[in-house]
Protein backbone atom coordinates (compact mmCIF):
# COMPACT_ATOMS: atom_id res chain seq x y z
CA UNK A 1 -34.29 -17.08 21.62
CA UNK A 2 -31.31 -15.46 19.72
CA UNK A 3 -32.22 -15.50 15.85
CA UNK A 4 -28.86 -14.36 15.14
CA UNK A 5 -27.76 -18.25 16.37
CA UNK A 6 -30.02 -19.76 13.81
CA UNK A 7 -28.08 -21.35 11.26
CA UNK A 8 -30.53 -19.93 8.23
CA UNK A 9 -30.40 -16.38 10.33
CA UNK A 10 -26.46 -16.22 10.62
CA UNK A 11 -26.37 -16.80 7.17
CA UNK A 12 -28.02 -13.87 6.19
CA UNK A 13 -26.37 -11.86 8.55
CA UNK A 14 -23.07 -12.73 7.07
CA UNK A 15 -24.11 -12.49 3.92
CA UNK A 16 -25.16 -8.90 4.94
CA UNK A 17 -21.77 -7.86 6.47
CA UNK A 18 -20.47 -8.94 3.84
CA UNK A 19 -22.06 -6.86 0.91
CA UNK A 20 -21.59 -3.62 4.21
CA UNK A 21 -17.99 -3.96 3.73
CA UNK A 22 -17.84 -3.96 -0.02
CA UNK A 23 -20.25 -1.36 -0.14
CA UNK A 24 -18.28 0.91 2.34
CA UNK A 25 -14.86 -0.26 0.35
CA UNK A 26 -16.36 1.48 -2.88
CA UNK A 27 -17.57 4.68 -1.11
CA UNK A 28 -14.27 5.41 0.18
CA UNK A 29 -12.74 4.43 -3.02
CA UNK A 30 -15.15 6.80 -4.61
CA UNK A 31 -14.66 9.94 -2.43
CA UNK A 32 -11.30 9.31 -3.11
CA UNK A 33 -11.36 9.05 -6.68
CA UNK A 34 -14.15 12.29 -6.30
CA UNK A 35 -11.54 14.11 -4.85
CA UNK A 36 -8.86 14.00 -7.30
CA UNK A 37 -10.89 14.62 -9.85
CA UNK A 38 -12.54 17.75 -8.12
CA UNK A 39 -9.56 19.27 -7.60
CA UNK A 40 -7.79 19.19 -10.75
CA UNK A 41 -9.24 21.01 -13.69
CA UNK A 42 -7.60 17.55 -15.73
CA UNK A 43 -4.49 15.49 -15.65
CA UNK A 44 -2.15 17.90 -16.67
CA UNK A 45 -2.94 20.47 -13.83
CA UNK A 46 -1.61 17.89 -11.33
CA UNK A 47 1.30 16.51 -13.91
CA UNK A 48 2.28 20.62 -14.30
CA UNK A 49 2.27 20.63 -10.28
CA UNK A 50 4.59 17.49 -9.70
CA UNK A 51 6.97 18.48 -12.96
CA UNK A 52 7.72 21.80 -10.54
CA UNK A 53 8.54 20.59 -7.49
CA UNK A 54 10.24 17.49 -8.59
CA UNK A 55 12.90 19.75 -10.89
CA UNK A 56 15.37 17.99 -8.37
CA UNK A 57 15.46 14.06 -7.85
CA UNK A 58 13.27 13.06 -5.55
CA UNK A 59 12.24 9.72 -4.09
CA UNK A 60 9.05 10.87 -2.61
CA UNK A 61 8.03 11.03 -6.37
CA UNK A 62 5.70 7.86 -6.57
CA UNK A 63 3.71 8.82 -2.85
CA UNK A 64 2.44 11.64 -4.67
CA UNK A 65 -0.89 10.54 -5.04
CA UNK A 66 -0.64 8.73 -1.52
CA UNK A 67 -0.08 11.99 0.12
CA UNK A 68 -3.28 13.70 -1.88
CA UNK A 69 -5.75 10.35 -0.47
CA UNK A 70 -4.40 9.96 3.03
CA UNK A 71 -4.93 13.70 3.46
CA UNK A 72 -8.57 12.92 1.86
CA UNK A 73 -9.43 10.11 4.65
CA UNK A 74 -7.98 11.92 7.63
CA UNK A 75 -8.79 15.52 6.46
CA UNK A 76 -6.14 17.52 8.79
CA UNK A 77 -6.29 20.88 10.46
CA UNK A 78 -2.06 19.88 10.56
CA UNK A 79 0.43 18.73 8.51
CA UNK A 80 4.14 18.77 9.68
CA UNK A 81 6.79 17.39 7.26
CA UNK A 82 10.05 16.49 9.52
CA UNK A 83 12.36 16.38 6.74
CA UNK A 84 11.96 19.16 3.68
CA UNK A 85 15.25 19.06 1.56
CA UNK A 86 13.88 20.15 -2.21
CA UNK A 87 10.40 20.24 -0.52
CA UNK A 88 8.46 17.75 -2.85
CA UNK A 89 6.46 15.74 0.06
CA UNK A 90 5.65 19.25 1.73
CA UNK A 91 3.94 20.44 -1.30
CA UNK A 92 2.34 17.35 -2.40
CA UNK A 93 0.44 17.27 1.05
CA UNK A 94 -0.38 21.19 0.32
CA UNK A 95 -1.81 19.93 -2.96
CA UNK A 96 -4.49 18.01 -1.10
CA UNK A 97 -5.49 21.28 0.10
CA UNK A 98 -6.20 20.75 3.88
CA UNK A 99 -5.42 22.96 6.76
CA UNK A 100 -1.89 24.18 7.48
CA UNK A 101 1.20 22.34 6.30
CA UNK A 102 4.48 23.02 7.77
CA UNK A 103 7.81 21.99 6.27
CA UNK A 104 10.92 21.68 9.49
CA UNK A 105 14.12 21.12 8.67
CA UNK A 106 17.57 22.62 9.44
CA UNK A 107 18.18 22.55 5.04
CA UNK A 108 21.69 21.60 6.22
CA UNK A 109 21.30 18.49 4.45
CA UNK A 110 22.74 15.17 6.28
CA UNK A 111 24.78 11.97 5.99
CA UNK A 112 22.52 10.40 3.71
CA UNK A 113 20.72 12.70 1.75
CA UNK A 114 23.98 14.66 1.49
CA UNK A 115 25.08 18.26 3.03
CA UNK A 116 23.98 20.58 1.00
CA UNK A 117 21.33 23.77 1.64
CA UNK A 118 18.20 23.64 -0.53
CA UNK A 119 16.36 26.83 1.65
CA UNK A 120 16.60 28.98 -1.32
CA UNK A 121 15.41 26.60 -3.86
CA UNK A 122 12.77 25.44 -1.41
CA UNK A 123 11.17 28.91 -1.03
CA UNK A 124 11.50 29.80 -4.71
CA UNK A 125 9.85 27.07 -5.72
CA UNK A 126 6.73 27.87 -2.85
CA UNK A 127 6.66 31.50 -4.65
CA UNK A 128 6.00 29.63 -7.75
CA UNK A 129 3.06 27.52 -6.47
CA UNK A 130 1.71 30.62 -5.09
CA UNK A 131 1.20 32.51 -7.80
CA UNK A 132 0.80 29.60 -10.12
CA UNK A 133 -1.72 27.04 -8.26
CA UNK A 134 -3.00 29.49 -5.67
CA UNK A 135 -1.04 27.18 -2.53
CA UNK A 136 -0.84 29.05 0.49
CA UNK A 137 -1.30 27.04 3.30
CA UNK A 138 2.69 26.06 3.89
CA UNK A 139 4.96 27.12 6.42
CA UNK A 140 8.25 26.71 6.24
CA UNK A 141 10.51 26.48 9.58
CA UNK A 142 14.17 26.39 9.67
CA UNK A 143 15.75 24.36 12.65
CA UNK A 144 16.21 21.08 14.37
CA UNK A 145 13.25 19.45 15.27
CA UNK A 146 14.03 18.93 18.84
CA UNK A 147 14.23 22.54 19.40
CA UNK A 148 11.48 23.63 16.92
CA UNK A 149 9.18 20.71 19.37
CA UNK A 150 10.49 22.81 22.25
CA UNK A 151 7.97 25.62 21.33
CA UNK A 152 5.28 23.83 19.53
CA UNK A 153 1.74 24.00 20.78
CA UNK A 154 -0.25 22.25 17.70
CA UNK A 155 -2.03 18.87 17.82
CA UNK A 156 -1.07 17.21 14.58
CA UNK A 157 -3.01 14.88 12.43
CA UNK A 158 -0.50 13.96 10.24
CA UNK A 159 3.15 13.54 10.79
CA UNK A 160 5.78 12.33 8.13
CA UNK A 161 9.08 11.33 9.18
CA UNK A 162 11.64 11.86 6.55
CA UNK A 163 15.07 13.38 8.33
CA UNK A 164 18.10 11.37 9.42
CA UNK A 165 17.69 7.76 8.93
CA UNK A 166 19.58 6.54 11.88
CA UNK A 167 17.33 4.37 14.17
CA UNK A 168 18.01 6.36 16.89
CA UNK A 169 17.06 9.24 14.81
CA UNK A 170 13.69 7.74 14.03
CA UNK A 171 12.74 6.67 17.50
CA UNK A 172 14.01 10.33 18.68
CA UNK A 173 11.72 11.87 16.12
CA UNK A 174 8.77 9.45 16.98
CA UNK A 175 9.27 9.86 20.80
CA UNK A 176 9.61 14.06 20.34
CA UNK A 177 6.49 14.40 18.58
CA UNK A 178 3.81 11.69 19.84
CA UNK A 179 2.89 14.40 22.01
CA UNK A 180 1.03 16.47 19.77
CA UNK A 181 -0.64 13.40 18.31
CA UNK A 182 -4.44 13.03 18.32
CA UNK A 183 -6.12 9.99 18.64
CA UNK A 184 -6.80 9.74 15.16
CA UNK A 185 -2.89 11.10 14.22
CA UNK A 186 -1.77 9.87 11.28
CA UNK A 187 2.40 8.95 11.11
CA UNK A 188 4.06 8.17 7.66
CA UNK A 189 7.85 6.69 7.79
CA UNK A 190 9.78 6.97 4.32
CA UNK A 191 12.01 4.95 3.23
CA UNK A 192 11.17 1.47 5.11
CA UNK A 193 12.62 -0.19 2.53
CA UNK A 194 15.44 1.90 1.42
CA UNK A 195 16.35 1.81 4.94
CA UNK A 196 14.73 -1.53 6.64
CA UNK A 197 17.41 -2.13 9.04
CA UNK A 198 16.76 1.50 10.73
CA UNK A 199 13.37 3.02 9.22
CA UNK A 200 12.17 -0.17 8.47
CA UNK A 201 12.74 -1.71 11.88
CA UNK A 202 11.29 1.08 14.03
CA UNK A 203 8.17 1.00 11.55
CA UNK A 204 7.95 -2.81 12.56
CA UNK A 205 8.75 -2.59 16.04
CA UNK A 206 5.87 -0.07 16.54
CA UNK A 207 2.67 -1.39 18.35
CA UNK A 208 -0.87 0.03 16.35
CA UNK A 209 -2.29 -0.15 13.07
CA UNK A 210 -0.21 -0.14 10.67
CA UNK A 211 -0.15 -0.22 6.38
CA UNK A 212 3.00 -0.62 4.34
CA UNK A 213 3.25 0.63 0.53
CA UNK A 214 6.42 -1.35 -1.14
CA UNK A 215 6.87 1.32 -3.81
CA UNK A 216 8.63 4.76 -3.70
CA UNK A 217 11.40 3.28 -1.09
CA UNK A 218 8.93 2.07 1.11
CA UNK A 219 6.24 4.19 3.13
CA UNK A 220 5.01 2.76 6.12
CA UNK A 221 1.54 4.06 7.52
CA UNK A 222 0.90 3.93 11.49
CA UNK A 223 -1.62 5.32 14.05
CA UNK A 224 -3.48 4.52 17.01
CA UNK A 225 -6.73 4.62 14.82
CA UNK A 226 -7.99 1.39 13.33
CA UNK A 227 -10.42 3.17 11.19
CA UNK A 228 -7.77 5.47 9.58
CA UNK A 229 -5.67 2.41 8.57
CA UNK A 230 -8.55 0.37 7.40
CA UNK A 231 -9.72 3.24 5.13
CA UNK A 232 -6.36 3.02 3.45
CA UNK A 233 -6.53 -0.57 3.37
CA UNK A 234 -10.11 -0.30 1.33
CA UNK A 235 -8.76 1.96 -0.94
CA UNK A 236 -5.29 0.26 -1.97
CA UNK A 237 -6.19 -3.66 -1.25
C-alpha cells in the first residue's frame, strides 16, 4: 500500500512541502541579507562605493544590489561584462567580491549610448577602488567582443549583456558567448524594457528559466539552471 495516497497521509505531506519551501525561501533570503551585511562595515561603505562609480549617469544604478545577490546565489569563478562605458555594472559585480570580473568593450561608445571614449575615466576610477576599497579582481579588455571571443578560453558563470541594443546585436552577443557557458551560467540582459522591441524580445524569445526585474530599464535574468532562477525568485517574490 502507498501511504503517500492516503488522503490523511497526502495531507501531511503537503503540508510538509509546504513549510520546506518557506523554510528554504528564508535561508536564501538570509544568506543573502548575511552577505551584505558581512561585507560592508555599514551603509555608508557601500553608499561611498556607488557615489564613485556612478559620478557619470548611469542606468545600471538601481541593479546595484541585484548584481551584489545574484553573484551571492551563483558564487562565480567569472564575471564578463559585454558592455563597460563609465564601468558602473563592472564594479558593482566586483563589489560582490567573487572570482575574476572582466569589463570588454571597444569604449568607442555607440548609436545609443552615444560615441564617446570613457577608457580613461574607466581606469581612473578602478585606481580609485583599488586603493580605496581594496578591489582587485577586474580586468579590463579593450575590443569588440567577437574578436576578444576569438581568443577566450574561460567558462563563465555569469554573463551580462549590455552593448549595442540592436536585436541582431543581442542574438550575436548571445550566440558568440553560449559557448563558454556552464550549466549553471548565469545571463543578465539590460535594458528589456528600455529596449523591449530588441532586448526585450530576444529576452522573451529565449527558451530556459527565466526572471524579469521591471526597475532600472528592465533586467531580464536567464539560464539553463532552474535552481539559479528559483533562488532569485525566493529572494525577490
Amino acid at each position: 500500500m502507498n501511504f503517500k495516497n492516503i488522503p490523511p497521509f497526502r495531507y501531511i505531506l503537503d503540508i510538509y512541502r509546504f513549510f520546506k519551501q518557506i523554510q528554504n525561501k528564508l535561508a536564501y533570503i538570509q544568506q543573502s541579507l548575511y552577505f551584505i551585511e558581512n561585507n560592508d562595515a555599514n551603509a555608508g561603505r557601500r553608499f561611498y562605493y556607488k557615489q564613485i562609480i556612478s559620478e557619470n549617469h548611469t542606468a545600471w544604478y538601481e541593479n546595484f544590489e541585484k548584481a551584489v545577490i545574484i553573484s551571492n546565489i551563483v558564487k562565480p569563478k567569472v564575471v564578463v561584462d559585454l558592455g563597460v562605458d563609465h564601468g558602473f555594472s563592472t564594479f558593482a559585480f566586483a563589489y560582490a567580491g567573487y572570482g575574476e570580473v572582466y569589463g570588454l568593450d571597444s569604449f568607442e561608445g555607440d548609436i545609443h549610448a552615444g560615441h564617446r571614449d570613457t577608457y580613461a575615466h574607466v581606469i581612473k576610477t578602478h585606481e580609485r577602488l583599488k586603493t580605496e576599497f581594496k578591489i582587485a579582481n577586474i580586468s579590463f579588455i579593450k575590443g569588440y567582443f567577437e574578436d576578444t571571443a576569438l581568443s577566450w578560453d574561460k567558462k563563465i558563470d555569469i554573463l551580462h549583456i549590455d552593448g549595442l541594443h540592436t536585436y541582431e546585436a543581442v542574438k550575436g552577443d548571445f550566440e558568440t558567448w553560449k559557448k563558454f557557458f556552464n550549466e549553471d551560467t548565469v545571463v543578465l540582459f539590460h535594458d528589456t524594457i528600455s529596449f523591449k522591441d530588441t532586448v526585450g524580445k530576444f529576452f522573451s524569445e529565449l527558451e530556459g528559466y527565466k526572471y524579469s526585474f521591471h526597475d532600472g530599464c528592465g533586467l531580464g535574468v536567464w539560464s539553463k539552471s532552474e535552481n539559479s532562477i528559483r533562488q532569485i525568485r525566493y529572494i525577490y517574490n
